[in-house]
C-alpha atoms as a PDB file:
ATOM      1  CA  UNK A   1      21.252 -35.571  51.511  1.00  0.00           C
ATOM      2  CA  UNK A   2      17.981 -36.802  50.420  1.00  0.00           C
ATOM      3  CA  UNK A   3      17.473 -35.666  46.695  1.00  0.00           C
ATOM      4  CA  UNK A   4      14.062 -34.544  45.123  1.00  0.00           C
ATOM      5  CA  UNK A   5      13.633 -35.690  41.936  1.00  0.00           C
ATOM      6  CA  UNK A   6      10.677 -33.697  41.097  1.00  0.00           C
ATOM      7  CA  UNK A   7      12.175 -30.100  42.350  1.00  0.00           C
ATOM      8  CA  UNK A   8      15.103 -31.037  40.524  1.00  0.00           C
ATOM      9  CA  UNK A   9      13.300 -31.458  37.187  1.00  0.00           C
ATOM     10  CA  UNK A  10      11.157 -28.626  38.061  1.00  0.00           C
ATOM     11  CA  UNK A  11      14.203 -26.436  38.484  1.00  0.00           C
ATOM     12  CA  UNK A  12      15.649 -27.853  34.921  1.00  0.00           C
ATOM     13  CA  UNK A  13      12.585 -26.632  33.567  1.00  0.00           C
ATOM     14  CA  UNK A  14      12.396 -23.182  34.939  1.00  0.00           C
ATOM     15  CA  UNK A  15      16.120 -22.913  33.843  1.00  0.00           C
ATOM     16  CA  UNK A  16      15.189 -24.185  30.384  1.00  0.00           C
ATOM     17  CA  UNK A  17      12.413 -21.590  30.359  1.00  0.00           C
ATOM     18  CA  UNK A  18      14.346 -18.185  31.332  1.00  0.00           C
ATOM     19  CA  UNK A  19      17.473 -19.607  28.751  1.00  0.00           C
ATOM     20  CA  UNK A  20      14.701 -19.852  26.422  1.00  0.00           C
ATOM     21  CA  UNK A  21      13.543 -16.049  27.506  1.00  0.00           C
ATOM     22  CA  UNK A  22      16.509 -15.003  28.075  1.00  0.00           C
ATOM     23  CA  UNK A  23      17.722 -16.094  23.858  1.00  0.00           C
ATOM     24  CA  UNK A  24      14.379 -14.556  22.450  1.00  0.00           C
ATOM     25  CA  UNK A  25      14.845 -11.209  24.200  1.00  0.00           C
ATOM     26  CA  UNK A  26      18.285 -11.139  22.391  1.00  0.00           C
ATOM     27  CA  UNK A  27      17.297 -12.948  19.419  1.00  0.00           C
ATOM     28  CA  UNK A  28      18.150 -10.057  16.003  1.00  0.00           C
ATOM     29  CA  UNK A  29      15.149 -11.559  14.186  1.00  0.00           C
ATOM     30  CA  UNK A  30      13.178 -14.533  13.667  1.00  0.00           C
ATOM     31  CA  UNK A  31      14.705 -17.289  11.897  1.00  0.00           C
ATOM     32  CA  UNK A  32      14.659 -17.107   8.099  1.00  0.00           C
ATOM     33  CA  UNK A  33      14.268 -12.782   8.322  1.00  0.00           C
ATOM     34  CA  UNK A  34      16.407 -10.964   6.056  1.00  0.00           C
ATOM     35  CA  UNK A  35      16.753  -7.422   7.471  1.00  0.00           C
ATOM     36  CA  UNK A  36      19.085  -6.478   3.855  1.00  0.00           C
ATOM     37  CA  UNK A  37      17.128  -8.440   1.334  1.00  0.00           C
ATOM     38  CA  UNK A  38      13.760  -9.751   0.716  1.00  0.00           C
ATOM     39  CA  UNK A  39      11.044 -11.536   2.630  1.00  0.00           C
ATOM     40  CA  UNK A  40       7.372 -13.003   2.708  1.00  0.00           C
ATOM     41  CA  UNK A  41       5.161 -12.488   4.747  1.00  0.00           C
ATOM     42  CA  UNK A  42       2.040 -15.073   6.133  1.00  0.00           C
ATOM     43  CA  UNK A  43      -0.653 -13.557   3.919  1.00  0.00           C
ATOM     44  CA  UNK A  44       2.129 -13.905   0.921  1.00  0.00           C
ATOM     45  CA  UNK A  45       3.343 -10.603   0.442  1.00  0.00           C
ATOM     46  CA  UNK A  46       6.547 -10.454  -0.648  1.00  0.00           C
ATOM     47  CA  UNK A  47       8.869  -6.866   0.496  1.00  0.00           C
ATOM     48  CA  UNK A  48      12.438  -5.862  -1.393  1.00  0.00           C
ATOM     49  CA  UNK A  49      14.464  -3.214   0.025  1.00  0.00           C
ATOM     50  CA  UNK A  50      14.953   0.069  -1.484  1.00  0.00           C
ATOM     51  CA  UNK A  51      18.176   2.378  -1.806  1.00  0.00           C
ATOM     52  CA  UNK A  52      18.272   5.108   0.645  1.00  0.00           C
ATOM     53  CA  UNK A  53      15.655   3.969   2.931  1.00  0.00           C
ATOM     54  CA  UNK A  54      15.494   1.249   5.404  1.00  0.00           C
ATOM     55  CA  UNK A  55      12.723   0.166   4.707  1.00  0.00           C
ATOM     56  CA  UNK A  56      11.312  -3.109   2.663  1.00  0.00           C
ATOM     57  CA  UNK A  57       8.795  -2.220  -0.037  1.00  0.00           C
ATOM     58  CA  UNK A  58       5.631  -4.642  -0.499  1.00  0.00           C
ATOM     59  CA  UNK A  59       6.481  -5.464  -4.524  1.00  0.00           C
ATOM     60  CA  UNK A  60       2.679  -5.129  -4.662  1.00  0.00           C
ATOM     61  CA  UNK A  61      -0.397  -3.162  -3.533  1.00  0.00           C
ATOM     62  CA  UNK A  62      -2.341  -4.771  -1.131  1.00  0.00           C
ATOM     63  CA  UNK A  63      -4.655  -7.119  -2.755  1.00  0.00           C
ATOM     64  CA  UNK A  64      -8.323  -7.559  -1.750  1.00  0.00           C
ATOM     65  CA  UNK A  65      -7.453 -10.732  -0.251  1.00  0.00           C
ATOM     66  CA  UNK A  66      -4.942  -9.422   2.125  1.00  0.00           C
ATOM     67  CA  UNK A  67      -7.478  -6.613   3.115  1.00  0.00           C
ATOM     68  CA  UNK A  68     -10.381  -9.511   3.282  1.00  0.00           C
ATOM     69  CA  UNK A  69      -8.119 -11.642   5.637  1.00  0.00           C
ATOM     70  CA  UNK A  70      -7.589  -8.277   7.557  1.00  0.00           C
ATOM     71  CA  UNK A  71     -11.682  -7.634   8.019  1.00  0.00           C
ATOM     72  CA  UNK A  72     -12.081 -11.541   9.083  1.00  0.00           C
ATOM     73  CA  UNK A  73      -9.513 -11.864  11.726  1.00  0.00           C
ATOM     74  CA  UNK A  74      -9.373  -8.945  13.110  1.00  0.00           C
ATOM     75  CA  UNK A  75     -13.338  -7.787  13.150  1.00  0.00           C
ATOM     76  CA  UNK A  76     -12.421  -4.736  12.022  1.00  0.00           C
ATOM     77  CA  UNK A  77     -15.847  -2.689  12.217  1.00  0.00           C
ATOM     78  CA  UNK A  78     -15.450   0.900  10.841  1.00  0.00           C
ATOM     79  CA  UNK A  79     -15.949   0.045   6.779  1.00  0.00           C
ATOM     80  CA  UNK A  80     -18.732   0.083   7.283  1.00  0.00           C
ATOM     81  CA  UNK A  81     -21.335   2.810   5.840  1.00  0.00           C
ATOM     82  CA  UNK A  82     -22.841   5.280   8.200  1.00  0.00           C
ATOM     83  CA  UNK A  83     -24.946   8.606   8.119  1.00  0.00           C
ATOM     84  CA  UNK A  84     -21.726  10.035   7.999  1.00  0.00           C
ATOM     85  CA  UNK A  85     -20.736  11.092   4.316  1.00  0.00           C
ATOM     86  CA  UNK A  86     -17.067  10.286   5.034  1.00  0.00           C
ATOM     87  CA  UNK A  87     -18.120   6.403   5.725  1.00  0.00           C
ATOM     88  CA  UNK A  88     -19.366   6.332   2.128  1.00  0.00           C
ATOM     89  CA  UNK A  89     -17.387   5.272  -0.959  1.00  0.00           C
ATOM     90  CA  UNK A  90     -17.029   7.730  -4.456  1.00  0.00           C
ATOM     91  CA  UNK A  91     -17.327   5.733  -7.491  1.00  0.00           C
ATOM     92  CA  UNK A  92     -16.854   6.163 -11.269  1.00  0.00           C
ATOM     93  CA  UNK A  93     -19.987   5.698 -13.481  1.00  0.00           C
ATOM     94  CA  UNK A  94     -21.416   7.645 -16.664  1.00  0.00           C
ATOM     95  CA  UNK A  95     -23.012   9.564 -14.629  1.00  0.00           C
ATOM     96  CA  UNK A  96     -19.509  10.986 -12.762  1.00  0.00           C
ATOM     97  CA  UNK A  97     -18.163  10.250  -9.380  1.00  0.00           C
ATOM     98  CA  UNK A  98     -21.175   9.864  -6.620  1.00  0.00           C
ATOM     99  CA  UNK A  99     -21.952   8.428  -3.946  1.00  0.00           C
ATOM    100  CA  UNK A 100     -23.592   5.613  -4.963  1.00  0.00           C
ATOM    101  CA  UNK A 101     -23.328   2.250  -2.344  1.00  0.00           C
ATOM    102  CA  UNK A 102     -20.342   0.522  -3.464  1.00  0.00           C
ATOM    103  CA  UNK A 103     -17.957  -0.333  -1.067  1.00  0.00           C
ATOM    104  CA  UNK A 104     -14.134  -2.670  -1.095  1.00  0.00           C
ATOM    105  CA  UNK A 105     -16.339  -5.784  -1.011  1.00  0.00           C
ATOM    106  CA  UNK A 106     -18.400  -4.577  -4.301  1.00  0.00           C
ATOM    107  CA  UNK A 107     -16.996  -1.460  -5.729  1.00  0.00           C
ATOM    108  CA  UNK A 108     -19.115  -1.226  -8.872  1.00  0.00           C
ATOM    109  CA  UNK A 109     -16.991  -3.265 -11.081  1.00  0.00           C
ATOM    110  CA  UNK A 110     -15.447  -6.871 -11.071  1.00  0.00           C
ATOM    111  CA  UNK A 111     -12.538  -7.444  -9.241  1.00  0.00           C
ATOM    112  CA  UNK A 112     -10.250 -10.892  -8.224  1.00  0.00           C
ATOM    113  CA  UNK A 113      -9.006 -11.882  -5.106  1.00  0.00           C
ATOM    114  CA  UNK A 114      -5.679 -10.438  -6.989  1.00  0.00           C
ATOM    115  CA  UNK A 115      -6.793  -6.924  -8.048  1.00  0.00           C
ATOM    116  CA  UNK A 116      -6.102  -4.149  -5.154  1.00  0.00           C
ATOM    117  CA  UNK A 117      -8.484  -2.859  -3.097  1.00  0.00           C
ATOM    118  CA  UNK A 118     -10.207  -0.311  -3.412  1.00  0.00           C
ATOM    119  CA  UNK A 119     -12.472   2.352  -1.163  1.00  0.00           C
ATOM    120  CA  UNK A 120      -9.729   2.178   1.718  1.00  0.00           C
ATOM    121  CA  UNK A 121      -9.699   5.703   3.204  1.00  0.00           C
ATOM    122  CA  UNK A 122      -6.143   6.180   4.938  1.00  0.00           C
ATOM    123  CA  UNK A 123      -7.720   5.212   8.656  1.00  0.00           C
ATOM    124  CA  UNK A 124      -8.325   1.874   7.426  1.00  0.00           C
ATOM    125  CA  UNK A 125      -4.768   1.556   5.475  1.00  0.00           C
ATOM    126  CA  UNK A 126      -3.720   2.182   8.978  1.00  0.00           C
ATOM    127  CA  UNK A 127      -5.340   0.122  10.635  1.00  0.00           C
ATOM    128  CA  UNK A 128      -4.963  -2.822   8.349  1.00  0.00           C
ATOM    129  CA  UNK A 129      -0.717  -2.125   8.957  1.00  0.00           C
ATOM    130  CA  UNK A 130      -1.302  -2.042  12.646  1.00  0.00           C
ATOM    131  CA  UNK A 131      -2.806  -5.496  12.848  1.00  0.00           C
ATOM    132  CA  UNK A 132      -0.528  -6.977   9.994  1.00  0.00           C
ATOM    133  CA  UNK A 133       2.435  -5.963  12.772  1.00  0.00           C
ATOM    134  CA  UNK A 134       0.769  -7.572  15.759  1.00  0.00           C
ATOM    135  CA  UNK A 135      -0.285 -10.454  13.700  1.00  0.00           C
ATOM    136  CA  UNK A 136       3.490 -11.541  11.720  1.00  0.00           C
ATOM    137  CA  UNK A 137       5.055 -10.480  15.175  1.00  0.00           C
ATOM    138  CA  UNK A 138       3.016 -13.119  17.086  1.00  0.00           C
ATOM    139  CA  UNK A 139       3.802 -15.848  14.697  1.00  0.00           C
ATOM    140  CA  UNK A 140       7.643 -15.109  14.625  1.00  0.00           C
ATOM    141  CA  UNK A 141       7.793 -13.575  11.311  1.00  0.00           C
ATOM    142  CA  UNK A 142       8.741 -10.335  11.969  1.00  0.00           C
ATOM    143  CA  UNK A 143      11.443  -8.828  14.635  1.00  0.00           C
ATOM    144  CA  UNK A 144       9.904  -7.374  17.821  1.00  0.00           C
ATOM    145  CA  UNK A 145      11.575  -3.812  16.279  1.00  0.00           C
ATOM    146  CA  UNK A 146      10.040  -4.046  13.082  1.00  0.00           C
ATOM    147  CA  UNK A 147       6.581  -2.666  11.865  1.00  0.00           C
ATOM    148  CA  UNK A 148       4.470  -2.864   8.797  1.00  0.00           C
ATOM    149  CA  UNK A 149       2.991   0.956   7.959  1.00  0.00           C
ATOM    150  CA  UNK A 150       2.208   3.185   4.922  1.00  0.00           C
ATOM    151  CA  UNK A 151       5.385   4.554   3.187  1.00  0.00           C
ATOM    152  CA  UNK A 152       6.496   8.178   4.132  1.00  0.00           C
ATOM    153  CA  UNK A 153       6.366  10.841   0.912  1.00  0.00           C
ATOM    154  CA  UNK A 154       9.905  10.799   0.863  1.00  0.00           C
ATOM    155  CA  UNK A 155       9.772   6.590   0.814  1.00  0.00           C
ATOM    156  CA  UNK A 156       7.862   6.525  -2.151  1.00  0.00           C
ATOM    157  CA  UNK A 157       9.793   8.946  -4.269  1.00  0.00           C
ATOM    158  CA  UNK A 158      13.057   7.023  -3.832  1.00  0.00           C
ATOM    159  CA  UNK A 159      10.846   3.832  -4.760  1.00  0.00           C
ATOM    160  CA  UNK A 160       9.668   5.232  -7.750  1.00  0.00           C
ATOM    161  CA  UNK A 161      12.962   6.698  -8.914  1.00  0.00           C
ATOM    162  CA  UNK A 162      13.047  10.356  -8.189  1.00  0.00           C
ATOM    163  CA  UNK A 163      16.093  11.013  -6.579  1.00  0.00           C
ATOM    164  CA  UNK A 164      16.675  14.572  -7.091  1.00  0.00           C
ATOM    165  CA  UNK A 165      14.231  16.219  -4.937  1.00  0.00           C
ATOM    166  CA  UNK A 166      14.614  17.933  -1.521  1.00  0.00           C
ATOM    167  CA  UNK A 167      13.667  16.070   1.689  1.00  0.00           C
ATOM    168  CA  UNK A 168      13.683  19.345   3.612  1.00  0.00           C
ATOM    169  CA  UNK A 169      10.535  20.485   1.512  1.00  0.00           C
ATOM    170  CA  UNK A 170       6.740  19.383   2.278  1.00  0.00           C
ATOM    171  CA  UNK A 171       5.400  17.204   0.264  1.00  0.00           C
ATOM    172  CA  UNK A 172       3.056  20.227  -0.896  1.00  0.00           C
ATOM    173  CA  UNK A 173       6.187  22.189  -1.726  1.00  0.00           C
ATOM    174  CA  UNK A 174       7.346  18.972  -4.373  1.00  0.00           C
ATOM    175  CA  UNK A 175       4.302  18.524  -5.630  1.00  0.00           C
ATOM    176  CA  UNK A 176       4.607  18.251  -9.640  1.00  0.00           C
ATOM    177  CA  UNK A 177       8.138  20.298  -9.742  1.00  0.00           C
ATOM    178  CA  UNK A 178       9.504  17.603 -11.513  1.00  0.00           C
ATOM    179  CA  UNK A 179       8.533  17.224 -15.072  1.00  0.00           C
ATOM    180  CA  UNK A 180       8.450  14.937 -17.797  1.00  0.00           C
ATOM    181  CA  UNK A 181       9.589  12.293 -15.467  1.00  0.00           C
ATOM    182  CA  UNK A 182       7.248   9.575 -15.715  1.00  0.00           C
ATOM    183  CA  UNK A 183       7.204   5.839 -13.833  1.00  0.00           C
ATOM    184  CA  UNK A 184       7.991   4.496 -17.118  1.00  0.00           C
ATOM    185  CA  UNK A 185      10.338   6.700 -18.373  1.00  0.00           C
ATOM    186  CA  UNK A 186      10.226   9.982 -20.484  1.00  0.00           C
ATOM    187  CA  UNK A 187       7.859   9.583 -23.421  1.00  0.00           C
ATOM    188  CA  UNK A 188       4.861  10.726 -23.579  1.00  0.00           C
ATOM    189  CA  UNK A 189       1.762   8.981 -24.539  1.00  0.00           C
ATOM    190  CA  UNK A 190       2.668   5.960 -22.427  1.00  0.00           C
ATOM    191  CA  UNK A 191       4.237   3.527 -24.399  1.00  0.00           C
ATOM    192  CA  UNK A 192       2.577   0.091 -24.549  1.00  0.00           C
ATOM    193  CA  UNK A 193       2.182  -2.042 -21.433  1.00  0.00           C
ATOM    194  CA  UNK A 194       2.975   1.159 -19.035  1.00  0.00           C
ATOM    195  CA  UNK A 195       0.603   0.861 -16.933  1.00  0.00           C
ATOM    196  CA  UNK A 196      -3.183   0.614 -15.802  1.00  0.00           C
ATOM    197  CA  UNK A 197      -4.269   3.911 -16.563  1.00  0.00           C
ATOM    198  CA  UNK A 198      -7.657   5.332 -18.084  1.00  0.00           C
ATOM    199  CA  UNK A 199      -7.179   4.385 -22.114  1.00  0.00           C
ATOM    200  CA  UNK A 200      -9.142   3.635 -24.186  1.00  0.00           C
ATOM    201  CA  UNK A 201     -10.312   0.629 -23.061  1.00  0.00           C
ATOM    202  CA  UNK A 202     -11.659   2.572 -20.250  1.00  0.00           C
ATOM    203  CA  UNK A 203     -14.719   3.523 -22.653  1.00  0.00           C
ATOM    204  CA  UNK A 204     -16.976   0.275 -21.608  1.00  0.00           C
ATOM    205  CA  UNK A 205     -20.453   1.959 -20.954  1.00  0.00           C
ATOM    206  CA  UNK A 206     -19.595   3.077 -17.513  1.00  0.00           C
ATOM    207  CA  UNK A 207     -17.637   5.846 -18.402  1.00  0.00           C
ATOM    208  CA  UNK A 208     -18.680   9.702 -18.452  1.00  0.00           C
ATOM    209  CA  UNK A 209     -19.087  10.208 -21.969  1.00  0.00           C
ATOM    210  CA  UNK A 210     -17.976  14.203 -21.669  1.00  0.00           C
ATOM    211  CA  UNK A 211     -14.538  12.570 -20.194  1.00  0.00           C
ATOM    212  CA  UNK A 212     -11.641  12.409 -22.673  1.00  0.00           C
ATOM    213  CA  UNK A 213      -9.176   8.996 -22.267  1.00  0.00           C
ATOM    214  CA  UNK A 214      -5.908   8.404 -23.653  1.00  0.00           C
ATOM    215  CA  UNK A 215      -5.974   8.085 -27.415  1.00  0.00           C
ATOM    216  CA  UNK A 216      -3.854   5.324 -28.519  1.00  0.00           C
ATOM    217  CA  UNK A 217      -3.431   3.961 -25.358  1.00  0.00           C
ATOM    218  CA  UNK A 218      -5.371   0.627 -24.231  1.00  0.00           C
ATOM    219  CA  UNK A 219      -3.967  -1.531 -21.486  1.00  0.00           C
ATOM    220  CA  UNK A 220      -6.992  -4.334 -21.674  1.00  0.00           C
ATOM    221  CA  UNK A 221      -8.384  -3.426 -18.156  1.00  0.00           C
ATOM    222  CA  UNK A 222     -11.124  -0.894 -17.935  1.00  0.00           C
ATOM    223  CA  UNK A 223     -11.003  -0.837 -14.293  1.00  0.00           C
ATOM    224  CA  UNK A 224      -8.534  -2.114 -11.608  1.00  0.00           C
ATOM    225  CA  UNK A 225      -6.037  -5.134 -13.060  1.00  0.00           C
ATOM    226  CA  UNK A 226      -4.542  -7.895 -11.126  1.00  0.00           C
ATOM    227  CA  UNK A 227      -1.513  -6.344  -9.322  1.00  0.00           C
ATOM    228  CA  UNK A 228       1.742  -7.673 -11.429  1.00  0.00           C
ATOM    229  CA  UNK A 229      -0.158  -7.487 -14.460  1.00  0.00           C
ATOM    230  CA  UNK A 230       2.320  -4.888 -16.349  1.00  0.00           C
ATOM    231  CA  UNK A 231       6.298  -5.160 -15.862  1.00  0.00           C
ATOM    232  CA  UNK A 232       7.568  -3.729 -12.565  1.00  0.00           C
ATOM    233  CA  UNK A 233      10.359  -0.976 -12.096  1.00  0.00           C
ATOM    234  CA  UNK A 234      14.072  -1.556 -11.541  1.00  0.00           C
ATOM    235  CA  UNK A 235      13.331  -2.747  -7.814  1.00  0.00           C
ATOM    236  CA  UNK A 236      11.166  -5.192  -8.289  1.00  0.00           C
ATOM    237  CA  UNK A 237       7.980  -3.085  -7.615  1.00  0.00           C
ATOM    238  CA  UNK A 238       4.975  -2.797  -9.319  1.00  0.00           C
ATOM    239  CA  UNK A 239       2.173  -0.549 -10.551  1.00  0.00           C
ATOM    240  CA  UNK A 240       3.574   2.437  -8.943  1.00  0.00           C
ATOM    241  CA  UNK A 241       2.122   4.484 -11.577  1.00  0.00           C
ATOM    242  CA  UNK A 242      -1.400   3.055 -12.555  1.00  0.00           C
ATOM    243  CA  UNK A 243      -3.937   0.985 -10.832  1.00  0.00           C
ATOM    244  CA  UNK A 244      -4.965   2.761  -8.023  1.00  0.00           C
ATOM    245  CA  UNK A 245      -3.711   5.927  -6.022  1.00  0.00           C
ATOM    246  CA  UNK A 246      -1.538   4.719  -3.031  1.00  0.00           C
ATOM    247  CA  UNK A 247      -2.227   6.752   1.017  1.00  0.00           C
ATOM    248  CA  UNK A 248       1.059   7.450   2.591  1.00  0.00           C
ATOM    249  CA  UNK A 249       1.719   8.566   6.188  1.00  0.00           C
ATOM    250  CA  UNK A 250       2.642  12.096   5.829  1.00  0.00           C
ATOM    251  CA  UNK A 251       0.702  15.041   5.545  1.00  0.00           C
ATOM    252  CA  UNK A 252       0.127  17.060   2.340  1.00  0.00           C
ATOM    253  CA  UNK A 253       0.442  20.487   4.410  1.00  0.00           C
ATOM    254  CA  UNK A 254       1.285  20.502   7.822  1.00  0.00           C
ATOM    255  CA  UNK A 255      -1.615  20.245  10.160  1.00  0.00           C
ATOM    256  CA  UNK A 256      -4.120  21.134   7.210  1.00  0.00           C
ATOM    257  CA  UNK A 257      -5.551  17.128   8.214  1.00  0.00           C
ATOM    258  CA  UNK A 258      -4.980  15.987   4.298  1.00  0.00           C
ATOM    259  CA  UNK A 259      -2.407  12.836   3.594  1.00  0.00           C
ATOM    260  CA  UNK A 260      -0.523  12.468   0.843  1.00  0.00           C
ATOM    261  CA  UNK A 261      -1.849  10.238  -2.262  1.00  0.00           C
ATOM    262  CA  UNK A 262       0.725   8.862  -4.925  1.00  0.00           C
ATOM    263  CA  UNK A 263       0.778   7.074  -8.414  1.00  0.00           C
ATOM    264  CA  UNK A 264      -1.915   7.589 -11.003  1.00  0.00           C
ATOM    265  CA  UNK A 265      -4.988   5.241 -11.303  1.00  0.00           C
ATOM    266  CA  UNK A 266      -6.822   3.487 -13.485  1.00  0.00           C
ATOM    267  CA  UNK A 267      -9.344   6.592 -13.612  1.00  0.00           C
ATOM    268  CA  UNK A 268      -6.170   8.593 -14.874  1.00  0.00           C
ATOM    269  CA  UNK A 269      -5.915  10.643 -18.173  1.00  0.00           C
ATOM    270  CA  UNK A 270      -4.432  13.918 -18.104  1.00  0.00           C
ATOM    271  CA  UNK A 271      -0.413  14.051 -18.743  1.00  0.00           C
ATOM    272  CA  UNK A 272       0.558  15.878 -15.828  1.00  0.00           C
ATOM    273  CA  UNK A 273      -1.120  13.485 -13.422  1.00  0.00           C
ATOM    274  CA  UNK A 274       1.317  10.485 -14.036  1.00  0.00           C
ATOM    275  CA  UNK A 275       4.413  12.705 -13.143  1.00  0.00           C
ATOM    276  CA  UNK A 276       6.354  10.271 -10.773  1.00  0.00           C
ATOM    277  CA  UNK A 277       6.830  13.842  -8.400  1.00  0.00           C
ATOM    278  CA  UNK A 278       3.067  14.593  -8.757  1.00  0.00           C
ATOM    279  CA  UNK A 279       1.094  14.056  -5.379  1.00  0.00           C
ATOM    280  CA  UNK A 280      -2.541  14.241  -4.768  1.00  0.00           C
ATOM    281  CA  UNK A 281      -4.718  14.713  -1.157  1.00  0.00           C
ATOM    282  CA  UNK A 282      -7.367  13.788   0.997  1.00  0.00           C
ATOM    283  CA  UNK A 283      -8.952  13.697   4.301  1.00  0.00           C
ATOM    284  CA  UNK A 284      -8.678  10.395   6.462  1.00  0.00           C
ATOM    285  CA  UNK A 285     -11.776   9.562   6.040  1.00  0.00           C
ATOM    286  CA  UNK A 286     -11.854   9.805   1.931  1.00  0.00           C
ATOM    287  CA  UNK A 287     -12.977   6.238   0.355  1.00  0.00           C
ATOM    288  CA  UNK A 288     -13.038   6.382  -3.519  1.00  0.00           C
ATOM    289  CA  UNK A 289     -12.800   3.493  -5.847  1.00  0.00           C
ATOM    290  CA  UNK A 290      -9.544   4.639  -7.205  1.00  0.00           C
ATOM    291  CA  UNK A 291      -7.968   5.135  -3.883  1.00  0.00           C
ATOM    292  CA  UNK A 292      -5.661   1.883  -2.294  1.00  0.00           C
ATOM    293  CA  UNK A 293      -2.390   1.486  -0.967  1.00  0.00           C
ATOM    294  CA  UNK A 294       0.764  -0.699  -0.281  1.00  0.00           C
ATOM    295  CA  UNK A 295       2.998  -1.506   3.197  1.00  0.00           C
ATOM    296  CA  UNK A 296       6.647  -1.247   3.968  1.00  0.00           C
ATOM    297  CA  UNK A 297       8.371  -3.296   6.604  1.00  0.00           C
ATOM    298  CA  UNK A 298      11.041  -1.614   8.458  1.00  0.00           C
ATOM    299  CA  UNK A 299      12.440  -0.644  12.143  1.00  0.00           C
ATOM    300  CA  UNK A 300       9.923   0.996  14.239  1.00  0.00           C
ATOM    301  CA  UNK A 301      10.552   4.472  15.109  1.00  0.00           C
ATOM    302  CA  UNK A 302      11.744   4.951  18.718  1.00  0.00           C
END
């Protein structure tokens, strides 16, 4: 029989192509993904696991480069400011928290491509974790069953170090109930290096002169600081206390349409606000210049 040397190499390469299908369909994760330990991602975030979740913690907040490679690729439109009062950003000045223009590109103070954002409401966290999937996904650095998303409540108090509270309670119902318990530890004023919270280097001109700081305390940065700027926790994470507040995915109260804020911010100064179990709340839509948050990687949810 008369043989067909181009069907025959055609056929090789349609085999070639379903093998090659057939082994990505099956393939556990992309090549160089650690499921158990750590990874980096393409914009150079780097995620460490955490005991008792399955999740992978980003080590840092997201940086305002990772959220200005966000707005670029994907065109992300909704930052920006409307007649709607939710569009608009809060920021700090003598003259108290207002309204006043800023936004994550210019937020009233300076920042580095290193510092976290800031004015993120918890729409754009999301959406910014929604494209970071799609986008490592597509270039084979993260399984087909993995996502990137905010951290649940529950997530962040393991990350933190809290152990002892109870997952069948809202995150309203934890709120604060554990005391003296601190990212750093137990004492009380933070000790040196801590943190970037509101000391007194936070007196530079722009702050409300009727607001107290933390005497003693002075961690060089007046506003937001380079994320790894102070030593991290046990995990490998840092500025889970200080910097900026951090959206998660769950809801304050059921259905009451607030999501849970955690960690104390640079604009932080009363004791009982840096309690590791303390959580704070806003709408969606909420943009403030202390307000930022960080990813985890882990399986998606069925």
């Amino acid at each position: 029989m008369k043989k067909h040397p181009f069907k025959e190499k055609l056929s090789a390469m349609l085999t070639i192509i379903v093998l090659a299908a057939v082994a990505a369909l099956f393939a556990e994760e992309p090549k160089g993904f650690n499921p158990a330990g750590s990874n980096i991602n393409g914009l150079g975030m780097r995620f460490v696991p955490v005991p008792g979740t399955n999740v992978q913690f980003s080590v840092f907040q997201t940086r305002v480069k990772d959220f200005r490679a966000f707005i670029r690729e994907s065109g992300y439109a909704h930052m920006r400011e409307t007649a709607d009062p939710e569009s608009r950003m809060w920021s700090l000045d003598c003259d108290g928290m207002k309204q006043r223009g800023d936004n994550w590109q210019d937020p009233g103070f300076h920042q580095t491509e290193d510092d976290p954002v800031v004015g993120v409401n918890w729409n754009d966290a999301k959406a910014f974790c929604e494209w970071l999937t799609v986008r490592e996904r597509a270039a084979g650095r993260l399984p087909a069953n993995w996502s990137y998303r905010l951290p649940r409540d529950s997530e962040w108090s393991l990350a933190v170090g809290l152990a002892g509270e109870d997952s069948a309670q809202t995150p309203e119902e934890k709120d604060g109930k554990i005391k003296d318990k601190y990212p750093w530890g137990q004492a009380w004023p933070p000790p040196a290096g801590a943190g970037n919270y509101a000391g007194e280097e936070a007196n530079d001109g722009h702050w409300p002169p009727n607001v107290p700081v933390i005497q003693g305390y002075n961690d060089g940065y007046p506003r937001t600081a380079p994320v790894g700027s102070f030593k991290p926790n046990r995990f490998g994470i840092y500025d889970l206390g200080g910097n900026v507040c951090e959206w998660c995915g769950d809801e304050y109260r059921p259905g009451a349409g607030l999501f849970v804020l955690r960690g104390a911010a640079w604009s932080y100064r009363s004791q009982g606000s840096f309690y590791s179990s303390r959580r704070s709340y806003d709408p969606p839509g909420r943009r403030d210049a202390d307000f930022g948050f960080r990813c985890v990687a882990g399986p998606s949810a069925p």
